[in-house]
PDB file of N, CA and C in Angstrom:
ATOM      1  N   UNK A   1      62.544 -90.131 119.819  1.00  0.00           N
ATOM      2  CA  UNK A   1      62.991 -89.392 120.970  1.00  0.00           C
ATOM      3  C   UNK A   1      64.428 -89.794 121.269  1.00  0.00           C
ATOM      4  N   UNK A   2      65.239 -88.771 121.793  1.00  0.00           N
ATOM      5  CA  UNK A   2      67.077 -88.781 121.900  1.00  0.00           C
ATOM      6  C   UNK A   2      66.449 -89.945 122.807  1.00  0.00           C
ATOM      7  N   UNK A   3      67.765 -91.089 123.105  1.00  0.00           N
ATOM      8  CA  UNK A   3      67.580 -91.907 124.541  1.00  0.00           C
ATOM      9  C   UNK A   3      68.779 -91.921 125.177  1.00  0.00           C
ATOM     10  N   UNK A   4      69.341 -92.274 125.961  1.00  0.00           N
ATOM     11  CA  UNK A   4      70.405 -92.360 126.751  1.00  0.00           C
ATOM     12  C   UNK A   4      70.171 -93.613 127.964  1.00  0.00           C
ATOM     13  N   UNK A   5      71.755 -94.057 128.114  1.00  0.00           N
ATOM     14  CA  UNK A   5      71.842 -95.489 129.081  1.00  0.00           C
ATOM     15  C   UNK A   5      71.464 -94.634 130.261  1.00  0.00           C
ATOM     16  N   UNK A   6      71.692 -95.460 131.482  1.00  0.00           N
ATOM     17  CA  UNK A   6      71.745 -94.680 133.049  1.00  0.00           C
ATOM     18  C   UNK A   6      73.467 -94.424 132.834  1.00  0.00           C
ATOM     19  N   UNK A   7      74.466 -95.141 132.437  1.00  0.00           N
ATOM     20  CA  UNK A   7      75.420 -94.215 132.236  1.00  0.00           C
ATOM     21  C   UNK A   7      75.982 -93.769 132.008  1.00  0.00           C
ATOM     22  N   UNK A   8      75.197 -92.974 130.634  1.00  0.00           N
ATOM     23  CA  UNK A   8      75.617 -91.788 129.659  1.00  0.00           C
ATOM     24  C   UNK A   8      74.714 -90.748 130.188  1.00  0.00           C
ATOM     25  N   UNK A   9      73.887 -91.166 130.695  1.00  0.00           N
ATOM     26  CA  UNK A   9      73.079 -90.018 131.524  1.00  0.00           C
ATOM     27  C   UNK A   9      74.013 -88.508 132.332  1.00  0.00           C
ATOM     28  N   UNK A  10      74.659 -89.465 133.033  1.00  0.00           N
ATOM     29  CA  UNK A  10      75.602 -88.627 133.711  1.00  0.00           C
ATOM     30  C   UNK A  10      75.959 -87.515 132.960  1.00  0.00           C
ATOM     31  N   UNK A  11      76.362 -87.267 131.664  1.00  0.00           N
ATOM     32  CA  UNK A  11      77.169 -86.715 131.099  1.00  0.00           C
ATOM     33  C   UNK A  11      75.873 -85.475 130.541  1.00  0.00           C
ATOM     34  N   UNK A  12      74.875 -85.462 130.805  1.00  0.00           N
ATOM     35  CA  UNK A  12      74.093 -84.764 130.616  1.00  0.00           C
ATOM     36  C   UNK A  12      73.566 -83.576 131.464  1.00  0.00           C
ATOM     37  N   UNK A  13      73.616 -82.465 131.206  1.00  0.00           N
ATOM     38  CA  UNK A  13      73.434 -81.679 131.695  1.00  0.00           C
ATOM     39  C   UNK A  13      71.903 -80.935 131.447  1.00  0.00           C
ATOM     40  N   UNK A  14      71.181 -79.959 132.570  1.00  0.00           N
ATOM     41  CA  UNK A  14      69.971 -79.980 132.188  1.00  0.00           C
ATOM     42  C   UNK A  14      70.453 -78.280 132.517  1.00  0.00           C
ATOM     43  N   UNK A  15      69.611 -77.385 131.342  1.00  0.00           N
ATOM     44  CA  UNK A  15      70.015 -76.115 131.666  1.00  0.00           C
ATOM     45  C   UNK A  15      68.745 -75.171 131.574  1.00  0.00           C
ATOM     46  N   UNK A  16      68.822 -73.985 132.258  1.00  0.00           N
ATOM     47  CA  UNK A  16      67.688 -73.308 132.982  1.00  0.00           C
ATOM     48  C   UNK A  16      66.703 -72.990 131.601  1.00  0.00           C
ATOM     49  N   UNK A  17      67.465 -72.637 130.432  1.00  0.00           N
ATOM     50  CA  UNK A  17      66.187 -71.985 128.968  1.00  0.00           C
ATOM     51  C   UNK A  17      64.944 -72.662 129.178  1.00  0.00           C
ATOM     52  N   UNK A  18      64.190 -71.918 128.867  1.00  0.00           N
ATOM     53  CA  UNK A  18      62.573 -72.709 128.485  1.00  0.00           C
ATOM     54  C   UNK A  18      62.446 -72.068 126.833  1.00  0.00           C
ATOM     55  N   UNK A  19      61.494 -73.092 126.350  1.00  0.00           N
ATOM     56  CA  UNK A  19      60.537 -72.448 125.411  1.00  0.00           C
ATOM     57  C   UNK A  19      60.021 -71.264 125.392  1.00  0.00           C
ATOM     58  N   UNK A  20      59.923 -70.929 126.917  1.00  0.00           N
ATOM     59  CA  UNK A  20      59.271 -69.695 126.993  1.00  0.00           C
ATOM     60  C   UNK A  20      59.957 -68.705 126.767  1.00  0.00           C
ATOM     61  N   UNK A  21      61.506 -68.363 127.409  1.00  0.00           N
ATOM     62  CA  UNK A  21      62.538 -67.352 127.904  1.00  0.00           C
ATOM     63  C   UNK A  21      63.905 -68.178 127.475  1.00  0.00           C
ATOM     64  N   UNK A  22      64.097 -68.962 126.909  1.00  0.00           N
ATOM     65  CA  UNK A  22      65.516 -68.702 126.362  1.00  0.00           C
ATOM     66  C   UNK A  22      66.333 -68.536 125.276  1.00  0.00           C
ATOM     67  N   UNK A  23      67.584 -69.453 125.137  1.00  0.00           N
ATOM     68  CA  UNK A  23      67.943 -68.833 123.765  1.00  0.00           C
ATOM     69  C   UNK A  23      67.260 -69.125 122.526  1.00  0.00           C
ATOM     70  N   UNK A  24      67.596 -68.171 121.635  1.00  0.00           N
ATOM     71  CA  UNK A  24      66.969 -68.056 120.609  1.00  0.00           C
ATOM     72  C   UNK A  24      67.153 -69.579 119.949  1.00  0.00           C
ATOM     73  N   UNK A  25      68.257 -70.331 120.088  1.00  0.00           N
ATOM     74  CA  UNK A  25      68.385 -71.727 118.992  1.00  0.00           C
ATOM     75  C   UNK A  25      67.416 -72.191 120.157  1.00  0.00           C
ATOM     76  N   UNK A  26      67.257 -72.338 121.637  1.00  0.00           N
ATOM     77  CA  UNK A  26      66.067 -72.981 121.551  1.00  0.00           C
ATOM     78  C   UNK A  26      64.591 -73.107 121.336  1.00  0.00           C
ATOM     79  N   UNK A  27      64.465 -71.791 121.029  1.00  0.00           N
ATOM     80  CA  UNK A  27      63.156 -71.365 120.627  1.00  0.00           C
ATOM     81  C   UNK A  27      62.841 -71.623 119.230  1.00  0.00           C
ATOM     82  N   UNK A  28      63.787 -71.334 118.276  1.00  0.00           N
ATOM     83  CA  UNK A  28      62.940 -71.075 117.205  1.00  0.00           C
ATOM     84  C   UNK A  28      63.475 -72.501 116.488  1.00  0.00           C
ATOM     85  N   UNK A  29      62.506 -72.525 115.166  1.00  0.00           N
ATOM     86  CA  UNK A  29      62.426 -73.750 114.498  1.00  0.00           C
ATOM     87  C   UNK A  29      62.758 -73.421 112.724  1.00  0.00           C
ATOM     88  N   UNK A  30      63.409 -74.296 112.543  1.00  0.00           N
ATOM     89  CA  UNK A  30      64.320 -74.158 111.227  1.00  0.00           C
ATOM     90  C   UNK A  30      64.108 -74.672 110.301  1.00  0.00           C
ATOM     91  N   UNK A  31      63.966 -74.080 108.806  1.00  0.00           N
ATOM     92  CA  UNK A  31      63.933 -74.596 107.441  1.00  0.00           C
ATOM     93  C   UNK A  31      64.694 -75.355 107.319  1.00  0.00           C
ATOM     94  N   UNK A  32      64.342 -76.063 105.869  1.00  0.00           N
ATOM     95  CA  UNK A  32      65.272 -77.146 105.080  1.00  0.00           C
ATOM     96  C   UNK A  32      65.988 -75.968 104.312  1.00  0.00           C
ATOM     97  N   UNK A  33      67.337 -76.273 104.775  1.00  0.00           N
ATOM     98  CA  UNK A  33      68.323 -75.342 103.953  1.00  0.00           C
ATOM     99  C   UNK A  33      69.122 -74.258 104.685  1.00  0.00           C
ATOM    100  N   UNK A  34      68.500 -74.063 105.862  1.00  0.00           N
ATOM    101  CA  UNK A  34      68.826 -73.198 106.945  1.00  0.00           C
ATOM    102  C   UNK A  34      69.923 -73.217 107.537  1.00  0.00           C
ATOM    103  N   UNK A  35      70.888 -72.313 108.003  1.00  0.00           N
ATOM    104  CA  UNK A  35      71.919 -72.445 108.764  1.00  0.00           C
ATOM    105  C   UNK A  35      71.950 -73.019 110.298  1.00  0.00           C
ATOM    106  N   UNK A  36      72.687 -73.767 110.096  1.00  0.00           N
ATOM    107  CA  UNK A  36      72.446 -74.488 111.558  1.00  0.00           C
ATOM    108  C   UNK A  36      73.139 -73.456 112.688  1.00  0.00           C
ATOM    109  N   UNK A  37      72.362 -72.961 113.798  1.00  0.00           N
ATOM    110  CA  UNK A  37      72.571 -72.083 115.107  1.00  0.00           C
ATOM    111  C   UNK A  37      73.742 -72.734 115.988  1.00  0.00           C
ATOM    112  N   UNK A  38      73.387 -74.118 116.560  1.00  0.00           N
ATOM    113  CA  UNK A  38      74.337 -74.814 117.629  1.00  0.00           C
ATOM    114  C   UNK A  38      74.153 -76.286 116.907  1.00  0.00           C
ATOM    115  N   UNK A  39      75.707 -76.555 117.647  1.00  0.00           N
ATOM    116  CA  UNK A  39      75.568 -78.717 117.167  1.00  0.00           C
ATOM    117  C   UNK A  39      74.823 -78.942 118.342  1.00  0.00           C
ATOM    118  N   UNK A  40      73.875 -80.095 117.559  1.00  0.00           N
ATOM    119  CA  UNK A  40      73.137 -80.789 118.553  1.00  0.00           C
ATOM    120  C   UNK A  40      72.089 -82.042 117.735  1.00  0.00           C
ATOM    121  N   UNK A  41      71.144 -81.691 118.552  1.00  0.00           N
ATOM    122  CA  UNK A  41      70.002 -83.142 118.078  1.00  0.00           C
ATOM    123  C   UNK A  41      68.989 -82.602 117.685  1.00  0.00           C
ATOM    124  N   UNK A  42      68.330 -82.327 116.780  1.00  0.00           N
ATOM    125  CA  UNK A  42      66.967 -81.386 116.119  1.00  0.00           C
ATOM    126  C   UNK A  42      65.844 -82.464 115.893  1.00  0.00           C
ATOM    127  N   UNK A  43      64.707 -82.056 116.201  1.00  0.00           N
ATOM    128  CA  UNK A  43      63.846 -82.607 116.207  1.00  0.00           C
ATOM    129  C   UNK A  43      62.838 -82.250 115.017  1.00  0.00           C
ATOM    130  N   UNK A  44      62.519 -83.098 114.082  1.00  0.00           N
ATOM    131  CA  UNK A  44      61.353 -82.339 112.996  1.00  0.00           C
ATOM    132  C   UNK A  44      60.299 -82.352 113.469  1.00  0.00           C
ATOM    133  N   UNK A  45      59.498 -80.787 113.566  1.00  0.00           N
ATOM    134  CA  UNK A  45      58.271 -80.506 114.496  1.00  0.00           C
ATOM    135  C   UNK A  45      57.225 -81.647 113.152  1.00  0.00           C
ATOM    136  N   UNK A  46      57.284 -81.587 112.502  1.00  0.00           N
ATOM    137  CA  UNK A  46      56.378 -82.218 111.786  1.00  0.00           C
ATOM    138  C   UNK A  46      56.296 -83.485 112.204  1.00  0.00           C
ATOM    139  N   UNK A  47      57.072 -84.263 111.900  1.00  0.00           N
ATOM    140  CA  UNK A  47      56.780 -85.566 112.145  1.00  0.00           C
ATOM    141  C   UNK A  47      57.518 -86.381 113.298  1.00  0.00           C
ATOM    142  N   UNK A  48      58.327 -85.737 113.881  1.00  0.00           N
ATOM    143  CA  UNK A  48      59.036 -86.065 115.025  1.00  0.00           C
ATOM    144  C   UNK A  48      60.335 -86.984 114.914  1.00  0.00           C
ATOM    145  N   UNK A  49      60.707 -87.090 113.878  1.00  0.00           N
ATOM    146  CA  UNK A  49      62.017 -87.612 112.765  1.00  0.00           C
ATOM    147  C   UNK A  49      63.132 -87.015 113.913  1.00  0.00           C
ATOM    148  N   UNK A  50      64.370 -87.316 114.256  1.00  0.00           N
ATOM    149  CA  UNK A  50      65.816 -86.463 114.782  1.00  0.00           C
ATOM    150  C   UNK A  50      67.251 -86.728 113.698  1.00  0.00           C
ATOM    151  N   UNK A  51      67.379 -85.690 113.959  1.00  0.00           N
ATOM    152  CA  UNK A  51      68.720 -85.744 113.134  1.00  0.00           C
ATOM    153  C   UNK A  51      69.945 -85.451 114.183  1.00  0.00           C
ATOM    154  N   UNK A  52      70.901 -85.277 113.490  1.00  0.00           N
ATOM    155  CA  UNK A  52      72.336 -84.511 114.130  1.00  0.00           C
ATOM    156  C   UNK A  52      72.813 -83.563 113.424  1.00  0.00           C
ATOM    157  N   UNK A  53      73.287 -82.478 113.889  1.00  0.00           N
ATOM    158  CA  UNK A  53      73.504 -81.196 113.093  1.00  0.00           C
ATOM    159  C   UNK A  53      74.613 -80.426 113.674  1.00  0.00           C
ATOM    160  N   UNK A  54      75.695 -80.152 112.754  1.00  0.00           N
ATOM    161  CA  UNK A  54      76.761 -79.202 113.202  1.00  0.00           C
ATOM    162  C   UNK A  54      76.679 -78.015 113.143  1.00  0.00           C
ATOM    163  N   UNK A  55      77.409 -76.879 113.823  1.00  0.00           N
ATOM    164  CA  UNK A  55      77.087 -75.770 114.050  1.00  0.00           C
ATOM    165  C   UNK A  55      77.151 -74.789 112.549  1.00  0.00           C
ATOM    166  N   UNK A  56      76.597 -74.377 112.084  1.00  0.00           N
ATOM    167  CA  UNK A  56      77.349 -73.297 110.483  1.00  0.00           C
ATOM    168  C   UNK A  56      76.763 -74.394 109.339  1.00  0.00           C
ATOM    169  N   UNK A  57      76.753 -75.907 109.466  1.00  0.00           N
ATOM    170  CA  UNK A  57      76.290 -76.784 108.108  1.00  0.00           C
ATOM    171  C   UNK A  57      75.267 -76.375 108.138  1.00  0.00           C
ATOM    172  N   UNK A  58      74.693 -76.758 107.316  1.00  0.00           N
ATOM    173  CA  UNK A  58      72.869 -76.213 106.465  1.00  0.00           C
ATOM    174  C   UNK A  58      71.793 -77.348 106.392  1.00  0.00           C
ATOM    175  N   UNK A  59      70.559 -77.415 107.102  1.00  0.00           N
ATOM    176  CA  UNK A  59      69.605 -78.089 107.518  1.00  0.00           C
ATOM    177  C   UNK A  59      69.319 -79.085 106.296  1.00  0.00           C
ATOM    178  N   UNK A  60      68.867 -80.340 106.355  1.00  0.00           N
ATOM    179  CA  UNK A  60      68.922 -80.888 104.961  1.00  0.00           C
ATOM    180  C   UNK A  60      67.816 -80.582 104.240  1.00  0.00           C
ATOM    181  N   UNK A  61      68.410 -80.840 102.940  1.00  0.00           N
ATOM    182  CA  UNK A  61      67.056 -80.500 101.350  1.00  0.00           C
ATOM    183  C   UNK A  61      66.431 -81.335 101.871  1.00  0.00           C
ATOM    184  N   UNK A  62      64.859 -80.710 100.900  1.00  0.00           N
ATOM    185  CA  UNK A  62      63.608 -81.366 100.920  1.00  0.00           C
ATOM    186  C   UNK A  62      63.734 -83.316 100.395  1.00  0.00           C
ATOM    187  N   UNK A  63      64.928 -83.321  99.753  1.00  0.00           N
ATOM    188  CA  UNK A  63      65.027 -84.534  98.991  1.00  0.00           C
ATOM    189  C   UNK A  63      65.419 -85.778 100.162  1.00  0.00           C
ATOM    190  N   UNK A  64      65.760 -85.092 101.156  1.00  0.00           N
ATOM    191  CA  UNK A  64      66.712 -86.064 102.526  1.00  0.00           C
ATOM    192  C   UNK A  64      65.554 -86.569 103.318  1.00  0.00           C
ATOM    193  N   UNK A  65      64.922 -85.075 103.260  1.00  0.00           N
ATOM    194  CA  UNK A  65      63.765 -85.361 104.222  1.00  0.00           C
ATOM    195  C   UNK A  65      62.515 -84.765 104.054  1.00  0.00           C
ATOM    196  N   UNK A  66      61.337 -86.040 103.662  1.00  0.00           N
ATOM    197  CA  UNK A  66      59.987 -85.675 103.292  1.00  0.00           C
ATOM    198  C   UNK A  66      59.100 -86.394 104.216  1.00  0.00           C
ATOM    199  N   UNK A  67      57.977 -85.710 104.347  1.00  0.00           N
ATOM    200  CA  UNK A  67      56.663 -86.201 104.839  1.00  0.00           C
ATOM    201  C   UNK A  67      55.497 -86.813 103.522  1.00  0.00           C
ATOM    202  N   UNK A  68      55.070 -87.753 103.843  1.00  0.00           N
ATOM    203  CA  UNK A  68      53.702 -88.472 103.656  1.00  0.00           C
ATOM    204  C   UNK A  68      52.711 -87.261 103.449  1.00  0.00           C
ATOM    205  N   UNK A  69      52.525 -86.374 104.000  1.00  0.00           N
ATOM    206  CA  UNK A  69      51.239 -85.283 104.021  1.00  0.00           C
ATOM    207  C   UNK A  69      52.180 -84.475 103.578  1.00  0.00           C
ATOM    208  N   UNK A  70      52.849 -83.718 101.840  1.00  0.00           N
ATOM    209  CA  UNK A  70      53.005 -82.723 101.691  1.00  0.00           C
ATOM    210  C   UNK A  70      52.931 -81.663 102.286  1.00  0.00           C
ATOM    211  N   UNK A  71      51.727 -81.090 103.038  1.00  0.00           N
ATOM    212  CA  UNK A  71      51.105 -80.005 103.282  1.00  0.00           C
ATOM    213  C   UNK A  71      52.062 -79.784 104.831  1.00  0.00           C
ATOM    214  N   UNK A  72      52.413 -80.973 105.326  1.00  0.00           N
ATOM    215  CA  UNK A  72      52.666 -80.932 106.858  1.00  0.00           C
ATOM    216  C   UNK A  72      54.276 -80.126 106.256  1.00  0.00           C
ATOM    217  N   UNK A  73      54.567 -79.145 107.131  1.00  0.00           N
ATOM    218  CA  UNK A  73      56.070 -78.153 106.860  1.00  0.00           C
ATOM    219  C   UNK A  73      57.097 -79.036 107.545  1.00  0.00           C
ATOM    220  N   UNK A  74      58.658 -79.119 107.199  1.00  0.00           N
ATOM    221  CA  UNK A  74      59.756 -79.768 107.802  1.00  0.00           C
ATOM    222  C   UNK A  74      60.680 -78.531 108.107  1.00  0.00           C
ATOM    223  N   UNK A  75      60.276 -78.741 109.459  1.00  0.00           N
ATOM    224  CA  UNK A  75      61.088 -77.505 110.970  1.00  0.00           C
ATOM    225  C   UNK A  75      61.664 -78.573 111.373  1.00  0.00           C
ATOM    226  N   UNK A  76      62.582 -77.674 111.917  1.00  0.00           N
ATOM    227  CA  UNK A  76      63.594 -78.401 112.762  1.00  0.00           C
ATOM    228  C   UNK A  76      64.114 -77.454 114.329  1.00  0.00           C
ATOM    229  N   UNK A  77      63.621 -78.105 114.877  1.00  0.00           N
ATOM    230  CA  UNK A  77      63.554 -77.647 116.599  1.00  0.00           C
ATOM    231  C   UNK A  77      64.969 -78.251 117.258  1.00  0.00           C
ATOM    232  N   UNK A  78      66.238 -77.420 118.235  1.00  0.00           N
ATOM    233  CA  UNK A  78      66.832 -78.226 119.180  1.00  0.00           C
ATOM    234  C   UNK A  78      66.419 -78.833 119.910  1.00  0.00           C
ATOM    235  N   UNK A  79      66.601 -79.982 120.199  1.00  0.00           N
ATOM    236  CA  UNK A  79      66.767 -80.641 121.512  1.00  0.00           C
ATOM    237  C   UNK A  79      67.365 -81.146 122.604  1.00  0.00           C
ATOM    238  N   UNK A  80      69.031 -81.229 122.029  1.00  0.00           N
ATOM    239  CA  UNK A  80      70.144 -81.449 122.764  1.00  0.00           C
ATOM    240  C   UNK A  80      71.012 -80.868 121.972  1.00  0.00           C
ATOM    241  N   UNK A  81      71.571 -79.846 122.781  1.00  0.00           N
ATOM    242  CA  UNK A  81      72.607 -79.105 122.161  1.00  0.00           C
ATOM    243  C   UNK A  81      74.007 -80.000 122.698  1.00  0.00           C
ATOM    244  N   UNK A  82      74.817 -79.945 121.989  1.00  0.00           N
ATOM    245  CA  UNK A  82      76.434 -80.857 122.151  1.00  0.00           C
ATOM    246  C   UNK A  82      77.333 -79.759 122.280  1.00  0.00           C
ATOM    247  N   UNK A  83      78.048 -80.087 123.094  1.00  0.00           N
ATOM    248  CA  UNK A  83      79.311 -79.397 123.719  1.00  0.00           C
ATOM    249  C   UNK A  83      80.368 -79.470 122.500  1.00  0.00           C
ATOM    250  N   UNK A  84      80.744 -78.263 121.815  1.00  0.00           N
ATOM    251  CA  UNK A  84      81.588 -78.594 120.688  1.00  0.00           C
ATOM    252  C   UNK A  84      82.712 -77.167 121.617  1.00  0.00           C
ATOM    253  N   UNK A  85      83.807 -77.388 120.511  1.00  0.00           N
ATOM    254  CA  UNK A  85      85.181 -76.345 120.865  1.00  0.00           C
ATOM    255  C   UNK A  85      84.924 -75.060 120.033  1.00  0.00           C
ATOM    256  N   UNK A  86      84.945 -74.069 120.518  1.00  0.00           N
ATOM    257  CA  UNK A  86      84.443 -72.903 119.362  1.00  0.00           C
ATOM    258  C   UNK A  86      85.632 -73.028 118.423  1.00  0.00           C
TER     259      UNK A  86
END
């Protein structure tokens, strides 16, 4: 899980999207190989692994990142999107 001090906290912002109703990078969940949507902190729904990911680079090969249970799939979910300069 991302962690943060009490003060780097500050610098965090909490914004209205849900799972339910917002943007699409936070909703949906991403292949190995996939174009990355926004920079931020991705979470692998499989095993709960985080990475860091820039906006346009490509999600890593199966070779970077594997699971123990083959069968279990490697998605990659946002979790903290980062303030970059377009």
């Amino acid at each position: 899980m991302a962690q943060v001090t009490p003060e780097s906290a500050m610098h965090i912002t909490k914004v209205g999207n849900t799972l339910l109703g917002g943007a699409p990078e936070w909703n949906n969940v991403y292949g190995i190989g996939a174009t990355v949507p926004a920079s931020g902190i991705y979470r692998c729904t499989g095993c709960g692994d985080e990475i860091t990911s820039n906006k346009d680079d490509k999600f890593p090969p199966q070779n970077r990142h594997q699971h123990v249970n083959q069968t279990v799939p490697v998605q990659w979910q946002l979790i903290v999107k980062t303030q970059t300069k377009a």
